[in-house]
Protein backbone atom coordinates (compact mmCIF):
# COMPACT_ATOMS: atom_id res chain seq x y z
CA UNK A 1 56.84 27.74 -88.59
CA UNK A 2 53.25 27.21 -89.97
CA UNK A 3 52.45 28.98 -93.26
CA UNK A 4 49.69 31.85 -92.11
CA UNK A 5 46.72 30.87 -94.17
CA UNK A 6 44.68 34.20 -95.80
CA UNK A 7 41.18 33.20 -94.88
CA UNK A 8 40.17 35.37 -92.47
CA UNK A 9 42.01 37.91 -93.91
CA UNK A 10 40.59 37.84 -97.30
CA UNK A 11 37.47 38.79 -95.48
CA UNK A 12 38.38 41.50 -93.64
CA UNK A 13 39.62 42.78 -96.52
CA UNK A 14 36.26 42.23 -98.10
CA UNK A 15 35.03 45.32 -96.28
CA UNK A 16 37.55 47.66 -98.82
CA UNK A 17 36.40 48.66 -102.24
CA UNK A 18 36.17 46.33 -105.04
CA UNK A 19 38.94 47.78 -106.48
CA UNK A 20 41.51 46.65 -103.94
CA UNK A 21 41.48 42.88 -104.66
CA UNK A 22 43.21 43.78 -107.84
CA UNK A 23 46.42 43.78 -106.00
CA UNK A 24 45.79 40.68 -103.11
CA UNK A 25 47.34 37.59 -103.14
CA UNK A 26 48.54 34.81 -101.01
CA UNK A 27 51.94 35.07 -99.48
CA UNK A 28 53.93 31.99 -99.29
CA UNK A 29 56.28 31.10 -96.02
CA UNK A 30 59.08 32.88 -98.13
CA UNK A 31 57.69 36.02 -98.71
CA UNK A 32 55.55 36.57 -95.72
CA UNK A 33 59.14 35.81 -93.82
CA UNK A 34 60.19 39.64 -95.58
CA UNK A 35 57.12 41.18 -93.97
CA UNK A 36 58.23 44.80 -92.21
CA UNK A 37 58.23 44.73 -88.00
CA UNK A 38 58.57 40.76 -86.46
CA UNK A 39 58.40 39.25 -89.64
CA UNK A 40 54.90 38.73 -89.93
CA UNK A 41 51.40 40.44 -89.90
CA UNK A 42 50.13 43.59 -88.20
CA UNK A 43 46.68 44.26 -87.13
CA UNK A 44 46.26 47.39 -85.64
CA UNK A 45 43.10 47.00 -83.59
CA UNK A 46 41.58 50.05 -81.33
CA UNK A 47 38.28 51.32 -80.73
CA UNK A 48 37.12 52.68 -83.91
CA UNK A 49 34.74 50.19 -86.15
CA UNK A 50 37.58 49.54 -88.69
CA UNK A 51 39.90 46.96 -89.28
CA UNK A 52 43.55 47.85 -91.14
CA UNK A 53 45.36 45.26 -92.16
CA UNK A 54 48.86 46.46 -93.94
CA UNK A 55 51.44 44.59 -95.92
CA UNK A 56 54.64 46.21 -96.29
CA UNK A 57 57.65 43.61 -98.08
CA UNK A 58 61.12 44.39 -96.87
CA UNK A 59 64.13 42.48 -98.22
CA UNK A 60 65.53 40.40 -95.36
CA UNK A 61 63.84 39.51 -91.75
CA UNK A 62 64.93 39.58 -88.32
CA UNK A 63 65.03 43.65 -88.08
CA UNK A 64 65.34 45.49 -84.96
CA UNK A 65 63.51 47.86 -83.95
CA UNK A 66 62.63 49.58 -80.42
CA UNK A 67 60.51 47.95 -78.77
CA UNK A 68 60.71 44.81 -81.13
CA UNK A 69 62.12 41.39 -79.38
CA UNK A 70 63.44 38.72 -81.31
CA UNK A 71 62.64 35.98 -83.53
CA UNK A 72 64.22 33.10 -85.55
CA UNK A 73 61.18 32.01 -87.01
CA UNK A 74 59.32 32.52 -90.41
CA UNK A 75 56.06 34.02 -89.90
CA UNK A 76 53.94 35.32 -87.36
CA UNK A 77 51.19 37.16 -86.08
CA UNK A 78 51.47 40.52 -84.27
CA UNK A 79 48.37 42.13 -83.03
CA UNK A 80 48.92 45.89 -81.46
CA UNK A 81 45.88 46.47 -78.98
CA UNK A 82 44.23 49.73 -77.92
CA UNK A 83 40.71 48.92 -75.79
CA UNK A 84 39.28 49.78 -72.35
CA UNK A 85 37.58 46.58 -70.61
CA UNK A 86 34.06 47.65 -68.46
CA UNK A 87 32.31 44.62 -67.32
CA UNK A 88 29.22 45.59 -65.45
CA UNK A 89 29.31 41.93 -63.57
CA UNK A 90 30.57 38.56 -63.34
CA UNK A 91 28.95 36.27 -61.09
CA UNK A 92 29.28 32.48 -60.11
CA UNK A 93 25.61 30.60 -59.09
CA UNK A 94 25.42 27.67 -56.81
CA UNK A 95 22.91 27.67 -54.51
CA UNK A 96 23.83 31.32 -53.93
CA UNK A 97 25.79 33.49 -56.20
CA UNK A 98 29.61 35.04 -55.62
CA UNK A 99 29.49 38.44 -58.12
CA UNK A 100 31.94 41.14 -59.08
CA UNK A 101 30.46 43.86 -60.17
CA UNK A 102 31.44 47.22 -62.45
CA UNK A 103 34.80 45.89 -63.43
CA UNK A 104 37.61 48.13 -65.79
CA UNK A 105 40.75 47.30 -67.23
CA UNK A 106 42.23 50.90 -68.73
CA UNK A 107 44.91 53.35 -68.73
CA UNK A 108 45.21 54.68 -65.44
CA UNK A 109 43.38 58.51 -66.43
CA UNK A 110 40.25 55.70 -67.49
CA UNK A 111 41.35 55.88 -71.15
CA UNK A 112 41.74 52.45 -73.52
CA UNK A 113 44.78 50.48 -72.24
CA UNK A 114 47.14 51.11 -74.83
CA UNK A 115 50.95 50.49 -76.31
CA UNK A 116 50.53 46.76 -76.05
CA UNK A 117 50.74 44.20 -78.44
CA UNK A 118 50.59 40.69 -78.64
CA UNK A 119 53.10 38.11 -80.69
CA UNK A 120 51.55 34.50 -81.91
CA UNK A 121 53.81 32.09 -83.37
CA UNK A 122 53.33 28.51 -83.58
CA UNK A 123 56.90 27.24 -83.33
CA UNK A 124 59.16 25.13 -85.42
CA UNK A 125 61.46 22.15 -84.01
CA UNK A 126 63.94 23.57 -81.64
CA UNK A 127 62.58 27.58 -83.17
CA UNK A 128 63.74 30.18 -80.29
CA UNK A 129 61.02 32.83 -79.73
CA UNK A 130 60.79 36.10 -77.51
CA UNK A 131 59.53 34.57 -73.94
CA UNK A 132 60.01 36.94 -70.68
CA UNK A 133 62.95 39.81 -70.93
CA UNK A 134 64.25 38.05 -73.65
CA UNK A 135 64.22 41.70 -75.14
CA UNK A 136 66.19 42.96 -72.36
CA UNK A 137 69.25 40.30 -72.70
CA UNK A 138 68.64 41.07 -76.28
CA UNK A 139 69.87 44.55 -75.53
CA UNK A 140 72.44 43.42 -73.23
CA UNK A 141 73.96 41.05 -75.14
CA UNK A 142 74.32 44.24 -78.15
CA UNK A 143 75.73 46.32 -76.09
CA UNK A 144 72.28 48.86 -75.48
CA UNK A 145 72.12 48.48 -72.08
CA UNK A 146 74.45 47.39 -68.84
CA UNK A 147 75.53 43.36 -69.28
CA UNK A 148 77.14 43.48 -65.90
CA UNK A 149 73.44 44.97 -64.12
CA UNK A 150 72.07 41.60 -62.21
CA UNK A 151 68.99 41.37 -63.43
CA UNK A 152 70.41 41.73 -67.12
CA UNK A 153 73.36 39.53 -66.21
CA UNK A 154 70.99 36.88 -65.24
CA UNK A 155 68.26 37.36 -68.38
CA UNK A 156 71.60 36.95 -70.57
CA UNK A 157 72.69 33.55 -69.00
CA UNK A 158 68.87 32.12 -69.45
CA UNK A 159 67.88 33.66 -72.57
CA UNK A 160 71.27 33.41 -74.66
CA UNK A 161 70.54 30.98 -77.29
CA UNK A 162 74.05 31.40 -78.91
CA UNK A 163 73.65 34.66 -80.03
CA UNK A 164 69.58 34.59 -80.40
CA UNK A 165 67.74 36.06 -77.77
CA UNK A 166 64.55 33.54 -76.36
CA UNK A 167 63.14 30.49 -75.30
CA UNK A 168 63.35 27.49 -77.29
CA UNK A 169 60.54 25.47 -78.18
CA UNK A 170 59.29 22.47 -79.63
CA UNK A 171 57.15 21.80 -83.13
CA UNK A 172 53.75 22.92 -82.76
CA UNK A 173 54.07 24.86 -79.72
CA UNK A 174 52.15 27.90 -79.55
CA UNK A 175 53.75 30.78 -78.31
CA UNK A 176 52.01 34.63 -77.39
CA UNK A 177 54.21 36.88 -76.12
CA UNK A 178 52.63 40.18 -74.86
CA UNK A 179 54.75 43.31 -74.46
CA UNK A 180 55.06 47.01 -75.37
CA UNK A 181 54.48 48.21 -78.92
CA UNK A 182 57.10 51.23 -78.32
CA UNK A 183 59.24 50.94 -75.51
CA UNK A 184 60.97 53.99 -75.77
CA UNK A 185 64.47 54.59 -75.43
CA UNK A 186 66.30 51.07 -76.43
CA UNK A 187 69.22 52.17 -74.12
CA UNK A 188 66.72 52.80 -71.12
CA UNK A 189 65.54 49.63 -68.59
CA UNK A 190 63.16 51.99 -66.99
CA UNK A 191 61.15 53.02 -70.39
CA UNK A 192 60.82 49.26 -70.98
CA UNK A 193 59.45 48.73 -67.52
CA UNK A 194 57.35 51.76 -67.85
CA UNK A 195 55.50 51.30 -71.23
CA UNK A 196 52.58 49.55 -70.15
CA UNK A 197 50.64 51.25 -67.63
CA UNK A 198 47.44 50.15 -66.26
CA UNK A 199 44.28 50.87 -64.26
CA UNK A 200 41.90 48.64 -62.51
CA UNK A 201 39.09 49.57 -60.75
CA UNK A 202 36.03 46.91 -59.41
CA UNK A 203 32.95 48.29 -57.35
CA UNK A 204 32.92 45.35 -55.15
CA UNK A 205 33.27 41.95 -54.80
CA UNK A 206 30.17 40.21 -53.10
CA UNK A 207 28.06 37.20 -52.19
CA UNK A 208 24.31 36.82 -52.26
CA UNK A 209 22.23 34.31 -50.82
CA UNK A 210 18.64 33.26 -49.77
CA UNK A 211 19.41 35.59 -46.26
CA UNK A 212 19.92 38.86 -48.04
CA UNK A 213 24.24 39.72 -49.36
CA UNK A 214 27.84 40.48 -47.87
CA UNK A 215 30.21 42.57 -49.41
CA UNK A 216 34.13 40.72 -49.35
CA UNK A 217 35.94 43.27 -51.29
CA UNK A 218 34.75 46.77 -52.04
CA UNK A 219 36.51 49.89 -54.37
CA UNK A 220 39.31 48.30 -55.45
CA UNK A 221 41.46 50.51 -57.90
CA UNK A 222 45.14 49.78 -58.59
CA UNK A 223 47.36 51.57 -60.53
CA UNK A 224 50.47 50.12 -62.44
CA UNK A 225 52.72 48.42 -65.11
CA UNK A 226 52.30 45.30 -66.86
CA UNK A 227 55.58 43.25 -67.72
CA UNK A 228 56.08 40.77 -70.19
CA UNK A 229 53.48 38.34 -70.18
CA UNK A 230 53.60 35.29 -71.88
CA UNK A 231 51.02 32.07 -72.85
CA UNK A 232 52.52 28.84 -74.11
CA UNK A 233 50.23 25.81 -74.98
CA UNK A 234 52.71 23.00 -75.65
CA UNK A 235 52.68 20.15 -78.22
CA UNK A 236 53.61 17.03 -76.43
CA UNK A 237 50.79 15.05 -77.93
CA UNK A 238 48.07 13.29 -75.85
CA UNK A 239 50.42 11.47 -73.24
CA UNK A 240 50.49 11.86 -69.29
CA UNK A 241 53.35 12.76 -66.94
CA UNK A 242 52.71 12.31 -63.01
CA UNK A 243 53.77 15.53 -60.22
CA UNK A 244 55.77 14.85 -57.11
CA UNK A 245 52.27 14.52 -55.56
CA UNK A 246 51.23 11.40 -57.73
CA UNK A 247 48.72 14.01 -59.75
CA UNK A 248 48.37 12.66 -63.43
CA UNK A 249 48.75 15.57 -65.73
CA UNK A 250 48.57 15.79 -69.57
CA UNK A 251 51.74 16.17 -71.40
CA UNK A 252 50.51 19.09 -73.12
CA UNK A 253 49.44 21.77 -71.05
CA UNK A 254 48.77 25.73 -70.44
CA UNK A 255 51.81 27.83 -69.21
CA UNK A 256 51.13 31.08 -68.21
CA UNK A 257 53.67 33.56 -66.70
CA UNK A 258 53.49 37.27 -66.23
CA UNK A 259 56.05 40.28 -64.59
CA UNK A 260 53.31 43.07 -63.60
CA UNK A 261 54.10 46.00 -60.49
CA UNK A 262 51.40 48.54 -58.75
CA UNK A 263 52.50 51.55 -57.97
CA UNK A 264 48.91 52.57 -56.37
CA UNK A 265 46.48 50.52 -54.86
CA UNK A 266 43.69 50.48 -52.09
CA UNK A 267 40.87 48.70 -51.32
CA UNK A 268 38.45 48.11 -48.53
CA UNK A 269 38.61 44.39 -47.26
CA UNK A 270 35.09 43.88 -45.66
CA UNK A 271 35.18 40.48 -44.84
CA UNK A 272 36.92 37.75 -46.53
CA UNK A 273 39.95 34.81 -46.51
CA UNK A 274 42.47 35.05 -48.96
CA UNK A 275 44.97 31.58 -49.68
CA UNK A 276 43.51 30.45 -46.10
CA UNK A 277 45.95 33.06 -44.39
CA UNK A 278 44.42 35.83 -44.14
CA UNK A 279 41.35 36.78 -42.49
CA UNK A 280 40.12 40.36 -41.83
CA UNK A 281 36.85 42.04 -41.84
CA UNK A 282 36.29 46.37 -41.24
CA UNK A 283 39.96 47.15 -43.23
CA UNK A 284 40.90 49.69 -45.36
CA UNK A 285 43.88 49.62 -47.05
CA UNK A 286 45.42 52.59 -48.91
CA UNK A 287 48.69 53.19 -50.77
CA UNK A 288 49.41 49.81 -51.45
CA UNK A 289 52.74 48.71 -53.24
CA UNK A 290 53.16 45.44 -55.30
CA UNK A 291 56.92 44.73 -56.41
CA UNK A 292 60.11 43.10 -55.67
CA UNK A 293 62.34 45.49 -55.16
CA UNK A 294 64.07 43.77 -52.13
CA UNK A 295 64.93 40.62 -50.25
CA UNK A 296 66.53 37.73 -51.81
CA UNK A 297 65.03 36.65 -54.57
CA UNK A 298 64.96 40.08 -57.11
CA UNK A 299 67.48 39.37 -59.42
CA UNK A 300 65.91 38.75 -62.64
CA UNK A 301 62.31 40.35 -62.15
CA UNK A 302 63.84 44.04 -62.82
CA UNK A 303 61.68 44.98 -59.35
CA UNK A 304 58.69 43.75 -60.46
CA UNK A 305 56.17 41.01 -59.10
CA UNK A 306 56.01 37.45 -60.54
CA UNK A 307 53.36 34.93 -61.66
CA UNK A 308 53.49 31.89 -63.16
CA UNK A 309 50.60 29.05 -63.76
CA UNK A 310 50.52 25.85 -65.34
CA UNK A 311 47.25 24.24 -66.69
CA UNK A 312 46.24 20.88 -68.10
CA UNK A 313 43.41 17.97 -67.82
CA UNK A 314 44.47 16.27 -64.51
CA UNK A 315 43.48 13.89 -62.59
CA UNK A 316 43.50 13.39 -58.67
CA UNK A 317 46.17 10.95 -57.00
CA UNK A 318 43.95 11.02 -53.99
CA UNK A 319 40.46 10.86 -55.48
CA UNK A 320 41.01 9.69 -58.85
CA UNK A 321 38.79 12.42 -59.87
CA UNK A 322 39.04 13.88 -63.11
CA UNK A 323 39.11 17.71 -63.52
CA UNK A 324 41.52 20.41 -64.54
CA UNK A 325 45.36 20.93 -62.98
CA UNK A 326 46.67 23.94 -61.74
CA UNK A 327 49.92 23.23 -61.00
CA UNK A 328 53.79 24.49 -61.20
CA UNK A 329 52.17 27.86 -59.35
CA UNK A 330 54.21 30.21 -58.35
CA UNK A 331 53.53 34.20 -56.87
CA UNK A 332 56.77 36.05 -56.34
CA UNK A 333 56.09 39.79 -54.65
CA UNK A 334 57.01 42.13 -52.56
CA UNK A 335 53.68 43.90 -50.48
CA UNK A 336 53.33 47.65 -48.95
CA UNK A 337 50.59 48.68 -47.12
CA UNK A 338 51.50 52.36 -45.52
CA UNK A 339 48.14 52.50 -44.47
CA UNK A 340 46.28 49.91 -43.14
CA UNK A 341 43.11 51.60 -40.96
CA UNK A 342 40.76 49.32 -38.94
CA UNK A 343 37.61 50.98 -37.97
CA UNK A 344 38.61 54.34 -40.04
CA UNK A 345 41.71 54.21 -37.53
CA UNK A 346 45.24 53.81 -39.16
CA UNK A 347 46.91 50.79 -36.96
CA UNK A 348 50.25 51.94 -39.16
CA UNK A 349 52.17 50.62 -42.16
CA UNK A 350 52.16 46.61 -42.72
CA UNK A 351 54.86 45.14 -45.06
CA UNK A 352 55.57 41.95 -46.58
CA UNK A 353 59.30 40.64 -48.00
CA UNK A 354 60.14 37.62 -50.37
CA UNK A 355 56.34 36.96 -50.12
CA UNK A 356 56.57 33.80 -52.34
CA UNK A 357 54.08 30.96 -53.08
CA UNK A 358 55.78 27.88 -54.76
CA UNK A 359 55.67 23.79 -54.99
CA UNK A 360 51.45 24.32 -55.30
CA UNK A 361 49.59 22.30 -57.27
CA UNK A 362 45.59 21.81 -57.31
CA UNK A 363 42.61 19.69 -59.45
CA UNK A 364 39.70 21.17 -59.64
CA UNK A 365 36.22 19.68 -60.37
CA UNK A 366 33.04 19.62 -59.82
CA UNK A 367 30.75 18.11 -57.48
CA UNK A 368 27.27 17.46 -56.66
């Protein structure tokens, strides 16, 4: 594990009286190893115009607390968020422009999204960090919740590092794990699952062009729970590896996964394709489910949805164009629409098991 160097720190701190610099001082690998929580620092961050930053020394490292995963490394950096996210629009411009407008990322009652934090370690050789429901096997594997339940059963057989609870990685990697601040009751899978709740809500999705605009996708709000999410950018230096499909990728690459459920969703779908499948125009969906609490491939994902993207310079087997690599995708879910109304008319309820997109890969670039 890298030493954490002070810098930025020091001048944050700069904004505290005079006074206080009487007691600051750099922390060496050693002693920032004893720091209270994950072993590391903790930057509370929320909406007010202030910036804590608190060092508490412990003797020891590795502590346990609820809602705390599991680390073998020295030092880290854990950064407990509070915010709400209101984007008025985002837009794409060609020759014509593709916009989403009045975007939020909250709590579901509209207040900041809250009781999340995120974990950034840059890893030693071999160093296991918290990746996934690491915590969860964690807990298993102590005795705080039911080994013998599936999906702990099978977090346990992944995660188990002999006794440490994560994913191993190599030198250099850098690893952010996002997950719960408090997660409640240690002995409880459901408080885990339930401490991150969300709400989205965009005004529309729409395209504008020379000939006036058309709405795709118009008030969206979903309701849910985020999982853990992870983002790995690995250190295999500056070398290339080659995909089933010939694609030339770059050793060290993006890998982002995610667990995530909604409880409460609807939409209207005015007209648009989505994954070159689907095609509908005039729809309104309401109630909408996103999980994966059924079919055959649940055990695991503790009911929830899956996601998982990898990205890195790439370039074409076909083309030889140069441009960026999407690949390793994968989209694991379970889909409930109760209502799905054509024409203001409910048609009935529309349902989709072991909805699963795998084996995709993609380069995009540009072109004139």
């Amino acid at each position: 594990m890298k030493p954490l160097q002070v810098t930025g720190l020091a001048m944050a701190l700069g904004l505290s009286q005079t006074a206080a610099f009487a007691d600051v001082r750099a922390l060496d690998d050693t002693e920032l190893s004893r720091v209270t929580g994950q072993a590391g620092v903790t930057i509370g961050l929320d909406d007010d115009p202030s910036l804590g930053v608190d060092y508490t020394q412990q003797q020891g490292s590795g502590s346990q607390t609820s809602g705390v995963g599991q680390s073998t490394g020295a030092s880290g950096i854990t950064i407990e968020l509070q915010s709400r996210i209101d984007v008025d629009r985002i837009s794409w411009t060609d020759e014509g422009t593709i916009g989403i407008d009045n975007l939020t990322l909250s709590d579901p009652d509209g207040s900041p999204l809250d009781n999340l934090k995120a974990t950034i370690d840059i890893a030693g050789d071999g160093e296991v960090l918290t990746h996934g429901f690491s915590e969860l096997a964690r807990r298993g594997g102590q005795g705080l919740i039911d080994a013998n339940d599936p999906d702990v059963a099978d977090v346990i057989s992944r995660y188990d590092q002999g006794g440490t609870y994560g994913r191993q990685y190599g030198s250099g990697d850098v690893a952010i794990h996002i997950g719960p601040t408090d997660s409640g009751d240690v002995t409880s899978i459901d408080d885990y699952l339930n401490a991150v709740d969300f709400g989205l809500t965009i005004d529309g999705i729409n395209t504008n062009g020379s000939e006036g605009s058309a709405s795709m996708f118009s008030d969206i709000n979903l309701q849910g729970n985020i999982g853990p999410t992870d983002l790995v950018i690995t250190n295999n230096g500056n070398g290339t590896r080659t995909l089933a499909n010939g694609t030339q990728v770059g050793e060290s690459e993006l890998q982002f996964s995610t667990h995530f459920d909604v409880d409460q969703g609807s939409l209207n779908w005015d007209a648009a394709d989505v994954i070159l499948l689907f095609n509908f125009a005039g729809v309104r969906i309401e109630g909408m489910q996103i999980h994966n609490r059924r079919g055959q491939d649940t055990t695991g994902h503790f009911g929830m949805a899956y996601a998982q993207a990898n990205v890195a310079r790439g370039i074409s087997a076909a083309t030889g164009k140069e441009g960026l690599s999407l690949h390793d995708v994968e989209f694991r879910a379970d889909i409930d629409m109760p209502t799905f109304k054509i024409g203001g008319t409910s048609i009935g309820s529309v349902q989709f098991t072991d909805f699963v997109i795998k084996n995709t890969n993609a380069v995009v670039y540009g072109h004139q």
